[in-house]
Protein backbone atom coordinates (compact mmCIF):
# COMPACT_ATOMS: atom_id res chain seq x y z
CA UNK A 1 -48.30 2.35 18.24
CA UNK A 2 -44.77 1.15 17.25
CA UNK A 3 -44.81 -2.34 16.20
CA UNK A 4 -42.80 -5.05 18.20
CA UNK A 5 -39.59 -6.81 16.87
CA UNK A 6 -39.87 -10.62 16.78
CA UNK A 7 -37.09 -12.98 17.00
CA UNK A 8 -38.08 -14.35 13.67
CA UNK A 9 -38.05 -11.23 12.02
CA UNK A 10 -34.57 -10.40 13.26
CA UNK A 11 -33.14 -13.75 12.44
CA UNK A 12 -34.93 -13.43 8.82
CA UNK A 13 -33.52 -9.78 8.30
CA UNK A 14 -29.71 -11.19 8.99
CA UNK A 15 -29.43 -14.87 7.06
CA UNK A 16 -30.77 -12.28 4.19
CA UNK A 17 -26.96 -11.38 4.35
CA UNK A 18 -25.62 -14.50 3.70
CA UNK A 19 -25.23 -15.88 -0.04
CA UNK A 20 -23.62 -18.01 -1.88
CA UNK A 21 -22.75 -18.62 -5.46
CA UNK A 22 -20.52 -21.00 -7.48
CA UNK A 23 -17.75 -19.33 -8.93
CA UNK A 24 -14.52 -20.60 -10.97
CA UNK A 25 -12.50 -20.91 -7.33
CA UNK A 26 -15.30 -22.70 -5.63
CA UNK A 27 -18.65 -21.49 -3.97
CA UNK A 28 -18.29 -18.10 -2.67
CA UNK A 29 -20.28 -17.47 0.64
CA UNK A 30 -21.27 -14.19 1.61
CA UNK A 31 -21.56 -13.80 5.44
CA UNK A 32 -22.51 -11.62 8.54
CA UNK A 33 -18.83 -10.72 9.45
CA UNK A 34 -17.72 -7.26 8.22
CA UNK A 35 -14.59 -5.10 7.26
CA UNK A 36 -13.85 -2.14 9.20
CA UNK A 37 -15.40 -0.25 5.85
CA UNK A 38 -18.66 -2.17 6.12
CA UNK A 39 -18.38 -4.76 3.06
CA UNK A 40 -19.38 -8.06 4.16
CA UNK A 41 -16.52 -10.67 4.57
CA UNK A 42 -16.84 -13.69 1.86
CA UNK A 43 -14.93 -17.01 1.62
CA UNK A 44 -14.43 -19.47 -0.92
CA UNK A 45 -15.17 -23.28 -0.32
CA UNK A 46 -13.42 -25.03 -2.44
CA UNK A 47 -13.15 -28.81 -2.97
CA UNK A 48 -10.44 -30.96 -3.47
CA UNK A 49 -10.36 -34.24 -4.20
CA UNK A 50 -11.33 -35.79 -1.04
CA UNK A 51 -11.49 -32.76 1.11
CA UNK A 52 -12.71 -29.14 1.14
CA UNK A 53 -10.34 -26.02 2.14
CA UNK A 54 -12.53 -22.90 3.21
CA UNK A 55 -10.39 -19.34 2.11
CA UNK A 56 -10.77 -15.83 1.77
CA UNK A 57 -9.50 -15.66 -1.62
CA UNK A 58 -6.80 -13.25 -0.59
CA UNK A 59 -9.20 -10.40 -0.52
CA UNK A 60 -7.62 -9.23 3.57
CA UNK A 61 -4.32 -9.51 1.69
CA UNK A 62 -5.25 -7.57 -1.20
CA UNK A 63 -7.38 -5.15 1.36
CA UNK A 64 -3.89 -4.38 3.37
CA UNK A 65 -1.72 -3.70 -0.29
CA UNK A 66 -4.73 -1.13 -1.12
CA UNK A 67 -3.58 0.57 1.74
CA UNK A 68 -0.20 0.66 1.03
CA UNK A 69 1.11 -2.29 3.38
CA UNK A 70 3.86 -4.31 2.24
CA UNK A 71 3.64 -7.85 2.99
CA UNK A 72 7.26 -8.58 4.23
CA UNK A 73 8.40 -11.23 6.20
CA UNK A 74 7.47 -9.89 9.31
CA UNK A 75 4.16 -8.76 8.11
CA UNK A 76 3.30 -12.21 6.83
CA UNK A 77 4.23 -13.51 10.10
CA UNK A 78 2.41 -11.29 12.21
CA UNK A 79 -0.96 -11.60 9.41
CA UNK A 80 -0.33 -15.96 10.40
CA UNK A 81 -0.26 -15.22 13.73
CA UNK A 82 -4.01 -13.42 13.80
CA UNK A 83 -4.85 -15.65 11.90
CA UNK A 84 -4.11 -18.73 14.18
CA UNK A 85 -6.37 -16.79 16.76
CA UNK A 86 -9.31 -18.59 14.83
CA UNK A 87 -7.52 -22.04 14.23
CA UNK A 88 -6.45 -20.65 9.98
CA UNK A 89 -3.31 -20.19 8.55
CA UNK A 90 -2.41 -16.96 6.25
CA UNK A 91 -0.25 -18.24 3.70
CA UNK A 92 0.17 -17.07 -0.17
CA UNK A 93 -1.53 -14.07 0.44
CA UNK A 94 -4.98 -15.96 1.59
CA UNK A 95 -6.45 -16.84 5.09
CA UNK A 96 -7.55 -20.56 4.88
CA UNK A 97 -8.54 -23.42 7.06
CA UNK A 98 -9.14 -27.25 5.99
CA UNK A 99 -12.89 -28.58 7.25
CA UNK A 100 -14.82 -31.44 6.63
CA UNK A 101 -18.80 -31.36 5.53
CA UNK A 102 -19.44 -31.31 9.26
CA UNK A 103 -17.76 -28.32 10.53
CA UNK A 104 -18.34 -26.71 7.59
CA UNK A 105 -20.44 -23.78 8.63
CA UNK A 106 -17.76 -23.15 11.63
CA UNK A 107 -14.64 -23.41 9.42
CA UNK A 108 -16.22 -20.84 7.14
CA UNK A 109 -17.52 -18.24 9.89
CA UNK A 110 -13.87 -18.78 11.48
CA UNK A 111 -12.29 -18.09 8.22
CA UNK A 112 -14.30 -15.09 7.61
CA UNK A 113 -13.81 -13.21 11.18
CA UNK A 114 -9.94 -14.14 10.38
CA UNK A 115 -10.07 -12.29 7.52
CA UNK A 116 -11.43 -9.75 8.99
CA UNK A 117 -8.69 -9.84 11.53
CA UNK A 118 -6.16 -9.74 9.23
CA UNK A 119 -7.47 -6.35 7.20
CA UNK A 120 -7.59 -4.84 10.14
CA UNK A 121 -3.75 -4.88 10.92
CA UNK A 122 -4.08 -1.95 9.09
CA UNK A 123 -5.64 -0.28 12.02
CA UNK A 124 -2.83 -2.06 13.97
CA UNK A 125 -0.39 -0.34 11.83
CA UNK A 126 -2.32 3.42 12.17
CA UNK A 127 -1.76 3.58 15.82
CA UNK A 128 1.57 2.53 15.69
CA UNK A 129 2.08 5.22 13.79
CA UNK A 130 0.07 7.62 15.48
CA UNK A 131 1.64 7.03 18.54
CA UNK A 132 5.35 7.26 17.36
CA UNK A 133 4.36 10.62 16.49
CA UNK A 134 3.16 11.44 19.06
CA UNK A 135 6.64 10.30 20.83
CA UNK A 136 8.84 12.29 18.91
């Protein structure tokens, strides 16, 4: 008899994901959002004086130069422009987003799935490409 799946064990089996661990930027948070290779997405909370700024470290930046994409003007623009799709910025090579203790848990899931977005330009890129070939 196969054993049934409870709601509890499913919830249990993903917040195992998440983690998080003081580092010299700030706390680094492991969470449930993944690149297009499968690594899990992590952001850095990091506090200021009097306020916190959630970022991904530049790791989608440094993702998109591992695959040979040069962040030009353009580039940067279009990378800022994902990135505004989940209320961050992508500037200096890092997707970030201001937040308060409150929103806290939001800022940093909607930092992480724009991180996300932004490695994955080099998908963007790969069709482009793909498909001007196939023009020619």
């Amino acid at each position: 008899m196969a054993t049934i799946l409870t709601a509890a064990e499913v919830e249990k089996a993903i917040r195992a994901l998440i983690a998080a661990e003081k580092t010299n930027l700030g706390i680094e948070v492991t969470l449930p959002v993944a690149y297009g290779g499968g690594e899990l997405v992590s952001v850095v909370v990091e506090q200021k004086a009097d306020s916190l700024i959630v970022h991904d470290a530049g790791s989608s930046a440094m993702r998109l130069s591992g695959a040979g994409v040069s962040l030009s003007r353009n580039v940067v623009q279009r990378l800022n422009e994902l990135s505004q799709r989940y209320r961050c910025t992508f500037a200096e090579g890092r997707v970030s987003a201001p937040a308060t203790l409150d929103d806290l848990p939001q800022v940093a899931c909607l930092v992480a799935n724009a991180s996300r977005s932004v490695a994955d330009y080099v998908y963007e890129l790969r069709q482009q490409t793909e498909t001007s070939w196939i023009d020619i």
